[in-house]
PDB file of N, CA and C in Angstrom:
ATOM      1  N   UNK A   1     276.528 150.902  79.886  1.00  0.00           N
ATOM      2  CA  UNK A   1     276.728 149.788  78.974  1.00  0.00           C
ATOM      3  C   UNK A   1     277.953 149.013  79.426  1.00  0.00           C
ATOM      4  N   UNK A   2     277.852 147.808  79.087  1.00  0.00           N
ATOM      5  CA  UNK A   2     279.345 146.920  79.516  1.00  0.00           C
ATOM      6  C   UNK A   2     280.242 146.349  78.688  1.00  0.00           C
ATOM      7  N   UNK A   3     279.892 146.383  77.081  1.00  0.00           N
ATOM      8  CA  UNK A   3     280.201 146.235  76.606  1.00  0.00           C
ATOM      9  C   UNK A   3     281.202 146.810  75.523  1.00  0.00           C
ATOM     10  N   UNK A   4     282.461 147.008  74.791  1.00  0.00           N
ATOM     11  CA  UNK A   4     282.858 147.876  73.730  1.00  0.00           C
ATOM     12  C   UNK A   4     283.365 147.004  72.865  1.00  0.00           C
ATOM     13  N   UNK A   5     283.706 147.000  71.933  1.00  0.00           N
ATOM     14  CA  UNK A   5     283.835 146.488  70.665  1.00  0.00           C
ATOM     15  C   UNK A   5     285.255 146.238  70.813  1.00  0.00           C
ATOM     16  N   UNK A   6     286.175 145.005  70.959  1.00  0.00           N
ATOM     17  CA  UNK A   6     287.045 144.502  71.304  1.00  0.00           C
ATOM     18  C   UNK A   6     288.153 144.649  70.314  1.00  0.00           C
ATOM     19  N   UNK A   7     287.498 143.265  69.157  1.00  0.00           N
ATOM     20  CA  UNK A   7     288.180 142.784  67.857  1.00  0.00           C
ATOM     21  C   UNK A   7     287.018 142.432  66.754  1.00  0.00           C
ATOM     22  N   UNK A   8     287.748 142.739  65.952  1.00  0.00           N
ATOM     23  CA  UNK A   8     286.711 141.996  64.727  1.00  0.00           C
ATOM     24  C   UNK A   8     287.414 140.899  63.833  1.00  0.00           C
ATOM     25  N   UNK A   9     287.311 140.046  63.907  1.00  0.00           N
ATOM     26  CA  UNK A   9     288.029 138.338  63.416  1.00  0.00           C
ATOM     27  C   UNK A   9     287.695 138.324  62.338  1.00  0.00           C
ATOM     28  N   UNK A  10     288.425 138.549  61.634  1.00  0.00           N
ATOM     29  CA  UNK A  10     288.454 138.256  60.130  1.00  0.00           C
ATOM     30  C   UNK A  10     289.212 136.754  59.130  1.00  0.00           C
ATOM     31  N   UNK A  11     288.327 136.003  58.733  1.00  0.00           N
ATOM     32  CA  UNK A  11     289.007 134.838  58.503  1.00  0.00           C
ATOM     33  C   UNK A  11     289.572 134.638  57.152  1.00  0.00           C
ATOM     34  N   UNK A  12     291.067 134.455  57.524  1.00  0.00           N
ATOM     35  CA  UNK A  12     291.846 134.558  56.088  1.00  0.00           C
ATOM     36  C   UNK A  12     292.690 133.452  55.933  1.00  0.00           C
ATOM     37  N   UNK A  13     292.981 133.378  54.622  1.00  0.00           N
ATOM     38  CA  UNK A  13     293.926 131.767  54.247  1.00  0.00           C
ATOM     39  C   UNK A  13     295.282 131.925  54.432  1.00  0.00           C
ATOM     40  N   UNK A  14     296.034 133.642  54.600  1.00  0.00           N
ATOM     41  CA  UNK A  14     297.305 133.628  55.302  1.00  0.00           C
ATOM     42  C   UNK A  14     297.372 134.366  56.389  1.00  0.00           C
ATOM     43  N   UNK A  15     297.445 134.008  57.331  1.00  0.00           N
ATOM     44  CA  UNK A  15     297.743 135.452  58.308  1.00  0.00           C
ATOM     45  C   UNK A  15     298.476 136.297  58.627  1.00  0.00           C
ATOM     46  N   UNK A  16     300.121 135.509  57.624  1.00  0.00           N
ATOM     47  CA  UNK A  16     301.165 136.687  57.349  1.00  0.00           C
ATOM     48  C   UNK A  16     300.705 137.605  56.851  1.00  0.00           C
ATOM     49  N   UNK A  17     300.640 137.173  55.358  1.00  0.00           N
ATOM     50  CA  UNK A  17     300.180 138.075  53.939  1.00  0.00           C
ATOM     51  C   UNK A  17     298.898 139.005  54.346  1.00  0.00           C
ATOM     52  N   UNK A  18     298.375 138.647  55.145  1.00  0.00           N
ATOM     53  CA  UNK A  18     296.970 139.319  55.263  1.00  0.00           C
ATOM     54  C   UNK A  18     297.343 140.058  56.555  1.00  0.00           C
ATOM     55  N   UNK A  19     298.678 139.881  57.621  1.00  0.00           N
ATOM     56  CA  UNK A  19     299.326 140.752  58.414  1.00  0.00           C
ATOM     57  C   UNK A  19     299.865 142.074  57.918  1.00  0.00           C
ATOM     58  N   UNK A  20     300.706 141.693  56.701  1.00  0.00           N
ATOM     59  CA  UNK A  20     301.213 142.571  56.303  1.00  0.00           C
ATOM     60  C   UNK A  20     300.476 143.457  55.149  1.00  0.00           C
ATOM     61  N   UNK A  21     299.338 143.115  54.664  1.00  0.00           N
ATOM     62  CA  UNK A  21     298.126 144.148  53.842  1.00  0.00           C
ATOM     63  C   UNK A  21     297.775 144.858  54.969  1.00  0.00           C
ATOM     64  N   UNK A  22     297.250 144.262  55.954  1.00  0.00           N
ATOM     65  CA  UNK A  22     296.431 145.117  56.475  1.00  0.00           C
ATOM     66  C   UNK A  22     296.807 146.058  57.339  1.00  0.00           C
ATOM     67  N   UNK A  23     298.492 145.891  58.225  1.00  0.00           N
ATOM     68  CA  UNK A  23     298.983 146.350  58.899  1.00  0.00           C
ATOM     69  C   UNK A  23     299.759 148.165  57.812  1.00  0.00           C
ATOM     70  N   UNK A  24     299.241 147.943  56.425  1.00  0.00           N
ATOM     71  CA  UNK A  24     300.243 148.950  55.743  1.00  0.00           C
ATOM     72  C   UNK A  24     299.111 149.755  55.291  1.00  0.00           C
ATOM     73  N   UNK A  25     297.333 148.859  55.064  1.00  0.00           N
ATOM     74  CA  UNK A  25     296.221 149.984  55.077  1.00  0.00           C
ATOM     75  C   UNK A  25     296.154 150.454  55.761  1.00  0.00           C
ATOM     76  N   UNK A  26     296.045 149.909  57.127  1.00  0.00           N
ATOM     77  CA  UNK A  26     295.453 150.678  58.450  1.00  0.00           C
ATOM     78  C   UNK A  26     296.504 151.332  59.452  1.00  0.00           C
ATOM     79  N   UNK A  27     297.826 151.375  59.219  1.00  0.00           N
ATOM     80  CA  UNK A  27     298.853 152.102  59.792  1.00  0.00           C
ATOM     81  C   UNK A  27     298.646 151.217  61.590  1.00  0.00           C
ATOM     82  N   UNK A  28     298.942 149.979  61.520  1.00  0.00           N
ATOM     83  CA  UNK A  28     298.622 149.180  62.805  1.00  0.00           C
ATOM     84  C   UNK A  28     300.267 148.187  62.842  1.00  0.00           C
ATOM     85  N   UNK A  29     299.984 148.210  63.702  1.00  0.00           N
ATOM     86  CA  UNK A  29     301.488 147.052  64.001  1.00  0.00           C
ATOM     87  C   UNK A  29     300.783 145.533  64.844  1.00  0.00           C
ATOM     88  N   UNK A  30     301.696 144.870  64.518  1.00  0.00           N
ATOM     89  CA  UNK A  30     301.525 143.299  64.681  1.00  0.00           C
ATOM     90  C   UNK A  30     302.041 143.203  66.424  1.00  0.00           C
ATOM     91  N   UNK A  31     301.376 142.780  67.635  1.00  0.00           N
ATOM     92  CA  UNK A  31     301.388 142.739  68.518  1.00  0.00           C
ATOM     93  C   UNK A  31     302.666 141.780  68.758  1.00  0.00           C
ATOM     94  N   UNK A  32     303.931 141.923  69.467  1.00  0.00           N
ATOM     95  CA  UNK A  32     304.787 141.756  69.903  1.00  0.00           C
ATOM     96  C   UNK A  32     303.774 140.008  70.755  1.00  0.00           C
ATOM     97  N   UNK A  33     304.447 139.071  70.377  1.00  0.00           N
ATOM     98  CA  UNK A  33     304.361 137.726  70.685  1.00  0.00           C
ATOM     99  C   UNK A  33     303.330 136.895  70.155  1.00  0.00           C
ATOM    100  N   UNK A  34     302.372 138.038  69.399  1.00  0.00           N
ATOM    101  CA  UNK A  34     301.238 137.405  68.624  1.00  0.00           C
ATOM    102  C   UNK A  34     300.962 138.025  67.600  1.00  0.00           C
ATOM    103  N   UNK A  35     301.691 138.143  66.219  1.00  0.00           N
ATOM    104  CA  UNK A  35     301.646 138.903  65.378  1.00  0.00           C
ATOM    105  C   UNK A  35     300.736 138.826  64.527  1.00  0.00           C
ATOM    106  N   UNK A  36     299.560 138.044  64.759  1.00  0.00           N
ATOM    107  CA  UNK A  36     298.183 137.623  64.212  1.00  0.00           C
ATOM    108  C   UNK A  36     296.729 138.964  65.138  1.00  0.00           C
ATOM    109  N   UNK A  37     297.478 139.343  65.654  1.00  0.00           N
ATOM    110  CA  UNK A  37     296.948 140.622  66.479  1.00  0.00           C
ATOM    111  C   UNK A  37     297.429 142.189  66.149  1.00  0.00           C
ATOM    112  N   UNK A  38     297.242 142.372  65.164  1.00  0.00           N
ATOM    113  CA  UNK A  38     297.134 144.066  64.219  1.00  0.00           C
ATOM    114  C   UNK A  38     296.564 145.401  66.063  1.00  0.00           C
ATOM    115  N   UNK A  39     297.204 145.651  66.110  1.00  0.00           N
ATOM    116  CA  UNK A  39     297.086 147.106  67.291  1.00  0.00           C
ATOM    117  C   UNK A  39     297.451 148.404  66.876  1.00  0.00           C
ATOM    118  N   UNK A  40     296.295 149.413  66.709  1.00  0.00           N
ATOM    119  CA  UNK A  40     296.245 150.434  66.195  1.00  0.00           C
ATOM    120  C   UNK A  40     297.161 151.410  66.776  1.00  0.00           C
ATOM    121  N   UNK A  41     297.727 152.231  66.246  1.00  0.00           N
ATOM    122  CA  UNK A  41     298.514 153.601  66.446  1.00  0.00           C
ATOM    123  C   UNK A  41     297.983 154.161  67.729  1.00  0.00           C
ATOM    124  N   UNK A  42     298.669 155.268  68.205  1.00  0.00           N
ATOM    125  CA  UNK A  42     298.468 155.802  69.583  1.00  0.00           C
ATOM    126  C   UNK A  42     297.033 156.793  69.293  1.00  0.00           C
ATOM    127  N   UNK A  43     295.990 155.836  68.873  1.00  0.00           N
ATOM    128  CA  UNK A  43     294.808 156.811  69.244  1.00  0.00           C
ATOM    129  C   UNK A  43     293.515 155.681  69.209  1.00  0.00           C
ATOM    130  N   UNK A  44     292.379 155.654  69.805  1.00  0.00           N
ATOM    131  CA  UNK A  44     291.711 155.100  70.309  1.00  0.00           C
ATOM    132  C   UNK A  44     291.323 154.080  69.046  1.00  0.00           C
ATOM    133  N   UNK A  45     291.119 152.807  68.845  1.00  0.00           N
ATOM    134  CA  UNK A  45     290.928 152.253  67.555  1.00  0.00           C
ATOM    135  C   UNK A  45     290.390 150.720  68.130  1.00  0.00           C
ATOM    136  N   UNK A  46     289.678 149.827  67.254  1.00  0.00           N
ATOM    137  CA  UNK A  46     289.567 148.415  67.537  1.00  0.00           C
ATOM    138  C   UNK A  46     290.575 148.357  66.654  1.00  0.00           C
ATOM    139  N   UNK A  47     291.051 146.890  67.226  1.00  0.00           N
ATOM    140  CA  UNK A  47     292.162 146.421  66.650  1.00  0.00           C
ATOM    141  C   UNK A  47     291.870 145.271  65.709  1.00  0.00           C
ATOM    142  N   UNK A  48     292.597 144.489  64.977  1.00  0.00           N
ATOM    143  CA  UNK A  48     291.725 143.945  63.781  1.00  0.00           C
ATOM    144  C   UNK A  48     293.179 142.250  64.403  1.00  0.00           C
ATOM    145  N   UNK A  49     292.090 141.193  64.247  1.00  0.00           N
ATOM    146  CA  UNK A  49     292.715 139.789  64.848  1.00  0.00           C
ATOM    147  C   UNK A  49     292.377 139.015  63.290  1.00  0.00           C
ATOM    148  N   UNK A  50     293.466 138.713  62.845  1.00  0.00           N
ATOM    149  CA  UNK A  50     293.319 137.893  61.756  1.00  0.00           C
ATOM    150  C   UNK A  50     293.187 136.472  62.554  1.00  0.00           C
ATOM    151  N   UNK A  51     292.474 135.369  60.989  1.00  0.00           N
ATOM    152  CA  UNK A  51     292.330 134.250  61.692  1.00  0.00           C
ATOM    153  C   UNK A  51     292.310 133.399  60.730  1.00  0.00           C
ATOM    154  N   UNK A  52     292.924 131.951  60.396  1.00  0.00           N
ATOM    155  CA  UNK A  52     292.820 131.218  59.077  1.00  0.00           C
ATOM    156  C   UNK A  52     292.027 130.271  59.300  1.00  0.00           C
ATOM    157  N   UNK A  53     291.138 130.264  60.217  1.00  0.00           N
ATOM    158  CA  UNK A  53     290.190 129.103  60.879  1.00  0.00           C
ATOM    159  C   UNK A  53     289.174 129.542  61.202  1.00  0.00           C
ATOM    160  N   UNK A  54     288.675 130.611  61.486  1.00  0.00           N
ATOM    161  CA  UNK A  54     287.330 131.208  62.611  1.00  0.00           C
ATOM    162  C   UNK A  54     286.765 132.163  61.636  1.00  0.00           C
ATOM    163  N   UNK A  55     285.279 131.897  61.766  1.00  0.00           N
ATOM    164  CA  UNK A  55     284.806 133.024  60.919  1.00  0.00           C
ATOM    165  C   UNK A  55     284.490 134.269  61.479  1.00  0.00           C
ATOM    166  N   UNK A  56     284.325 135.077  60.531  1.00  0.00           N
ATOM    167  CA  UNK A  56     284.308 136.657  60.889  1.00  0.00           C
ATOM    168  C   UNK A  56     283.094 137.016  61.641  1.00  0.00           C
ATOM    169  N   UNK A  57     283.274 137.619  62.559  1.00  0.00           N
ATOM    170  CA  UNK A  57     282.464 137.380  64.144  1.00  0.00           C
ATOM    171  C   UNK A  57     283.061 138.840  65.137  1.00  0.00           C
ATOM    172  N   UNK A  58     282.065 139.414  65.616  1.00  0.00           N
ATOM    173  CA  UNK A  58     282.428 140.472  66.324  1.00  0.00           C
ATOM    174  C   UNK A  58     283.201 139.898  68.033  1.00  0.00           C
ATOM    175  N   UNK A  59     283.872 140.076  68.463  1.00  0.00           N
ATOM    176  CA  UNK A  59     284.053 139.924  70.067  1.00  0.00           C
ATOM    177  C   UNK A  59     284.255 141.002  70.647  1.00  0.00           C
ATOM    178  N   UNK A  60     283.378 140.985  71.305  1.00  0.00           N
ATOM    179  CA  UNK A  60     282.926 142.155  72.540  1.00  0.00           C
ATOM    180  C   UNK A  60     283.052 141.924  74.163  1.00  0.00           C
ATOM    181  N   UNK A  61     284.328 142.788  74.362  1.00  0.00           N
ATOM    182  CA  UNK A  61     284.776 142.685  75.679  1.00  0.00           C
ATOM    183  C   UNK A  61     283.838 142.837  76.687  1.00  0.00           C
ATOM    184  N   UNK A  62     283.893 142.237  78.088  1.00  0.00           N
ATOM    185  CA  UNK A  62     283.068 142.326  78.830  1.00  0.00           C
ATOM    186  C   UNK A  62     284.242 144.171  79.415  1.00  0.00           C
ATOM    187  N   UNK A  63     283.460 144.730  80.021  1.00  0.00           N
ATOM    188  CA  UNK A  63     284.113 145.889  80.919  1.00  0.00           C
ATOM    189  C   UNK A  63     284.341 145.288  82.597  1.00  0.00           C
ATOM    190  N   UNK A  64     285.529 146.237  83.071  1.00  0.00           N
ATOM    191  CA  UNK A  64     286.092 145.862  84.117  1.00  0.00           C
ATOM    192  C   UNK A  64     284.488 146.189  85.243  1.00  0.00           C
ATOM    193  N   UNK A  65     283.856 146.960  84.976  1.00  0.00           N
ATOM    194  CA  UNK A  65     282.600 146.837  85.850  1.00  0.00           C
ATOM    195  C   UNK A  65     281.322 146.254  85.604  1.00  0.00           C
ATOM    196  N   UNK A  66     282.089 144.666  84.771  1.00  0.00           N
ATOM    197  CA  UNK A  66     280.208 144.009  84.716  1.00  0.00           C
ATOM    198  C   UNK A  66     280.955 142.494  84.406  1.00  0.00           C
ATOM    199  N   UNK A  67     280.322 141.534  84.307  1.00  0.00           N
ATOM    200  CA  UNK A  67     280.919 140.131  84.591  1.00  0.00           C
ATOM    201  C   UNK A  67     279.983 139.483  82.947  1.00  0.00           C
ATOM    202  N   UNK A  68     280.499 138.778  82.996  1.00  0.00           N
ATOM    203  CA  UNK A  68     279.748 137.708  81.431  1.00  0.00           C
ATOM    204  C   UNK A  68     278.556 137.630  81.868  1.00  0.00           C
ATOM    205  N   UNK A  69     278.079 137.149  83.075  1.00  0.00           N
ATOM    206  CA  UNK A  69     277.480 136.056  83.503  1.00  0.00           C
ATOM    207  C   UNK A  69     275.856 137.445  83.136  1.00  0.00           C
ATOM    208  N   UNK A  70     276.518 138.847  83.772  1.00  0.00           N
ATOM    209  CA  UNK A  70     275.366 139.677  83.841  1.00  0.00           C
ATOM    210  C   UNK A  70     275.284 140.231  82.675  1.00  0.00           C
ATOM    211  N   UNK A  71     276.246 140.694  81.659  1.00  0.00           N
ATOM    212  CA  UNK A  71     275.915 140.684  79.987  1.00  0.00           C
ATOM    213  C   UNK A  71     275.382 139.621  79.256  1.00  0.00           C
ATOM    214  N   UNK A  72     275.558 138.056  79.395  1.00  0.00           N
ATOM    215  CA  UNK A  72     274.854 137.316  78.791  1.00  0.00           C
ATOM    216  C   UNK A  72     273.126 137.396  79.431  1.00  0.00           C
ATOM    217  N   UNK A  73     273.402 137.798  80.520  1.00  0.00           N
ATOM    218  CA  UNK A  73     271.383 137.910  80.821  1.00  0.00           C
ATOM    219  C   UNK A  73     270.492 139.168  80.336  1.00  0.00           C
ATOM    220  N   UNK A  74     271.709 140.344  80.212  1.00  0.00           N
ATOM    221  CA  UNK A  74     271.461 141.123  79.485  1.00  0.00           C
ATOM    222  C   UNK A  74     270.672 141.458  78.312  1.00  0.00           C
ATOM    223  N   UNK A  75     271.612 140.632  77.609  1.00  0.00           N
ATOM    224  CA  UNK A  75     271.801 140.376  76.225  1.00  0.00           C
ATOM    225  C   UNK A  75     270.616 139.142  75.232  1.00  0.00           C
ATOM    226  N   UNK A  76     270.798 138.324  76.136  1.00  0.00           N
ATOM    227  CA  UNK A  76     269.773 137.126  77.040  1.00  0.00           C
ATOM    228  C   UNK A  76     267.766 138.080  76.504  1.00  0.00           C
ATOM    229  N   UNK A  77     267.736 139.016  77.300  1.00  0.00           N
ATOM    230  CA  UNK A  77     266.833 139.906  77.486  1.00  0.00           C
ATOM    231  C   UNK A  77     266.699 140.639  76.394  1.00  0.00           C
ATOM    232  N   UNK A  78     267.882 140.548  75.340  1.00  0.00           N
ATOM    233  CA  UNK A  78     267.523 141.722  74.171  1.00  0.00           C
ATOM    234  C   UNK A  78     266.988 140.205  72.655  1.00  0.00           C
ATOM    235  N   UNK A  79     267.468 139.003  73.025  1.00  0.00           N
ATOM    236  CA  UNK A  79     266.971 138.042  72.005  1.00  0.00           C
ATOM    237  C   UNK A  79     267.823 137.476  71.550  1.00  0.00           C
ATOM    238  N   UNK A  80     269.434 137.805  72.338  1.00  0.00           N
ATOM    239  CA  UNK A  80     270.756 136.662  72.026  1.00  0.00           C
ATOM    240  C   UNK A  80     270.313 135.282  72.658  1.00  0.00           C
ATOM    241  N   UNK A  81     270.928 134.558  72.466  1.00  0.00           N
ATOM    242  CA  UNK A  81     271.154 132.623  72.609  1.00  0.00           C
ATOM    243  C   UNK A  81     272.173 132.538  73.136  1.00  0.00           C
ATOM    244  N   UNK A  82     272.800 131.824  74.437  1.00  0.00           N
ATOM    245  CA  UNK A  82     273.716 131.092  74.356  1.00  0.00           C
ATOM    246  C   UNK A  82     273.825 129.765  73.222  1.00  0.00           C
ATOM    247  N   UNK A  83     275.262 129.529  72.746  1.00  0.00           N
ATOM    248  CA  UNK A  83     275.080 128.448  71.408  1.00  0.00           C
ATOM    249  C   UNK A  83     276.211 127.679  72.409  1.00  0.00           C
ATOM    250  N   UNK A  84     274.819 126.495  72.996  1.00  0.00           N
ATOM    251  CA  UNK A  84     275.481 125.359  73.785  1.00  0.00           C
ATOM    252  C   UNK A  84     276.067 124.408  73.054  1.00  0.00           C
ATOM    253  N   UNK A  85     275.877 124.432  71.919  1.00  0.00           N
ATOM    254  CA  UNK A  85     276.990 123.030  71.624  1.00  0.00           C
ATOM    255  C   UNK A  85     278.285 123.279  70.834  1.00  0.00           C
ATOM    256  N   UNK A  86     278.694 124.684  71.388  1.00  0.00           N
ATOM    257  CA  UNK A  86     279.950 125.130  71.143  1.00  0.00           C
ATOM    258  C   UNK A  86     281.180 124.588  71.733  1.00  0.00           C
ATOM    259  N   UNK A  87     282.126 123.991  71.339  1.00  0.00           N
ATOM    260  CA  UNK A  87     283.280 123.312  71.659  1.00  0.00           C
ATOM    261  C   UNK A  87     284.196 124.267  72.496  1.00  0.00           C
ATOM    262  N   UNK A  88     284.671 124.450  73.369  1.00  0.00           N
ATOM    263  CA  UNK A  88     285.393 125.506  74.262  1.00  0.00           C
ATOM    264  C   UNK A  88     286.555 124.609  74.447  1.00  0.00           C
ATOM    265  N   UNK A  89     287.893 125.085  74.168  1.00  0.00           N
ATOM    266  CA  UNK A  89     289.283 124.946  74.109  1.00  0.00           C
ATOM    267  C   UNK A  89     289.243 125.001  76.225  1.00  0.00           C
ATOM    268  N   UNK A  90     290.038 124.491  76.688  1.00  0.00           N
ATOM    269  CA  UNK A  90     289.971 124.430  78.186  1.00  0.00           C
ATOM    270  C   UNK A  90     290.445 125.672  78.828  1.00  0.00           C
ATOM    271  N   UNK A  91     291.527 126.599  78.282  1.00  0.00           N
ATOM    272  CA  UNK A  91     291.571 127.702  78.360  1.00  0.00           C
ATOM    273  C   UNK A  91     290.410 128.809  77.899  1.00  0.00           C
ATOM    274  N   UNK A  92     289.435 128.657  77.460  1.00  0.00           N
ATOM    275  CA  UNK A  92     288.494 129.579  77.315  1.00  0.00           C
ATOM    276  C   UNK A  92     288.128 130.749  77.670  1.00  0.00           C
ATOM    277  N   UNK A  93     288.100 131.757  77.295  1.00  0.00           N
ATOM    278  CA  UNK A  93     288.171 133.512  77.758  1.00  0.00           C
ATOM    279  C   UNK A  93     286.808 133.689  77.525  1.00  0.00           C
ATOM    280  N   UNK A  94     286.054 132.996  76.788  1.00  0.00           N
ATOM    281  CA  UNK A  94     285.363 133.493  75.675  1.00  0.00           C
ATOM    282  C   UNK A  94     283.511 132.979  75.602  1.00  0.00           C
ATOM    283  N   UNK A  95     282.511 133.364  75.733  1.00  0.00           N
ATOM    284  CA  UNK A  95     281.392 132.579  75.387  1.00  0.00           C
ATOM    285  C   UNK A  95     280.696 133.161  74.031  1.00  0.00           C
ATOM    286  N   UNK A  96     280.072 131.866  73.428  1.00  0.00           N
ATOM    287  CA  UNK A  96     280.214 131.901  71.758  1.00  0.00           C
ATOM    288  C   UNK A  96     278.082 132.414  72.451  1.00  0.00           C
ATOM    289  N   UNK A  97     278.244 133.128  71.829  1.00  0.00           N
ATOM    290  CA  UNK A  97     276.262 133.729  71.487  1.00  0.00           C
ATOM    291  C   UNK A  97     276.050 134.111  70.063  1.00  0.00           C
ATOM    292  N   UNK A  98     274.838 133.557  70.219  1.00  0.00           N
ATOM    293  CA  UNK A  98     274.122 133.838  69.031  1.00  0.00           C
ATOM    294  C   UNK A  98     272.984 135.046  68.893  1.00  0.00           C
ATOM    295  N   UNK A  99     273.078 136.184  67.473  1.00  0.00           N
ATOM    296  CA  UNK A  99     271.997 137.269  67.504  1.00  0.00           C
ATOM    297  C   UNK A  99     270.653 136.446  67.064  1.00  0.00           C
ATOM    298  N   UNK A 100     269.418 137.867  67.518  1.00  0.00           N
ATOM    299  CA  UNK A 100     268.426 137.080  66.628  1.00  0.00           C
ATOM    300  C   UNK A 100     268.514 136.349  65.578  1.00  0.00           C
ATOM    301  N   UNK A 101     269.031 137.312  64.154  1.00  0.00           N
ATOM    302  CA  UNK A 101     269.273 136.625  63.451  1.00  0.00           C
ATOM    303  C   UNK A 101     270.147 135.782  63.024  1.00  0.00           C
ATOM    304  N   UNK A 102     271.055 135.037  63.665  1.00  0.00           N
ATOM    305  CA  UNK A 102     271.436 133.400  64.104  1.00  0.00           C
ATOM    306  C   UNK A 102     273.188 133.910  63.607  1.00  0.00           C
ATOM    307  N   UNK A 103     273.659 135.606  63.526  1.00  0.00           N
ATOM    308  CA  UNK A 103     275.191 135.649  63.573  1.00  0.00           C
ATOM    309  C   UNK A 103     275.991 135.879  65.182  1.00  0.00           C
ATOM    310  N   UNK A 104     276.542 134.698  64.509  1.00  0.00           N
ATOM    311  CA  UNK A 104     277.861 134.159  65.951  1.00  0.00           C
ATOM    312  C   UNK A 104     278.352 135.557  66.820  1.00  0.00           C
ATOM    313  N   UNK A 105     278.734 135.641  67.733  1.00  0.00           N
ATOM    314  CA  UNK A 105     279.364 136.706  67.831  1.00  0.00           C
ATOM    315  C   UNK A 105     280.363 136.317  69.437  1.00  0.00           C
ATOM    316  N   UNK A 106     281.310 136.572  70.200  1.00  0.00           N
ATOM    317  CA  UNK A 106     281.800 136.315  71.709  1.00  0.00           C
ATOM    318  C   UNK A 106     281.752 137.560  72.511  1.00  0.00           C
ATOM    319  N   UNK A 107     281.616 137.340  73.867  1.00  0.00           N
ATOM    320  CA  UNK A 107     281.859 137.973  74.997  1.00  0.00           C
ATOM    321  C   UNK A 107     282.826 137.373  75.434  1.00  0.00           C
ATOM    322  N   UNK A 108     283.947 138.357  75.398  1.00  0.00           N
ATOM    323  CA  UNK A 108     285.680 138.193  76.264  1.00  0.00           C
ATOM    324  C   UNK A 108     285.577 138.532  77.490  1.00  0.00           C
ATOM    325  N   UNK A 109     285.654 137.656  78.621  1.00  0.00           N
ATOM    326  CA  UNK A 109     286.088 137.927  79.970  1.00  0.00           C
ATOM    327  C   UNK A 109     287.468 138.856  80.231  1.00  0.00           C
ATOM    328  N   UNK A 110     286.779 140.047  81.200  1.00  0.00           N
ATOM    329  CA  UNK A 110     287.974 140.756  81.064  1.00  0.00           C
ATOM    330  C   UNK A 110     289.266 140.669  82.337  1.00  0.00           C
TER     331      UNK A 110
END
């Protein structure tokens, strides 16, 4: 498989306030230069990315042994969409796909 479960984007109206709830449920600390990035304790965990703009959407890392290009054909093959009229920031890491049933989800270039 090439894929593992990255972040899960959760969209909230503060990302302090909702830094500091969630960082005191889940025993996670706020990533040193991006404190909108919750990183779990020293044991294997997804990490939780607050967001006051983006809706809640899985992103799923590509792995260091497989490329976007061959998970989106993959994936492509299981009944995902590329969603072409997605706006991409010029820095872009990221391609926006769609499941069968039409929820958003990204593949992170690793």
């Amino acid at each position: 498989m090439g894929l593992t479960l990255g972040a899960i984007v959760l969209n909230v109206p503060d990302t302090t306030a909702a830094a500091t709830f969630w960082s005191q449920v889940l025993d996670y600390t706020p990533q040193a230069g991006n404190p909108d990035f919750l990183l779990p304790p020293d044991r294997p965990a997804t990490r939780l990315h607050l967001d006051s703009t983006d809706r809640t959407h899985l992103d799923l890392w590509v792995s260091p042994d497989s490329t976007v290009a061959a998970e989106v054909a993959r994936l492509e093959a299981l009944g995902a969409q590329l969603v072409d009229d997605w706006i991409y920031p010029e820095d872009a890491d990221f391609t926006v796909l769609k499941a069968p049933d039409g929820t958003l989800f990204c593949l992170i270039e690793p």
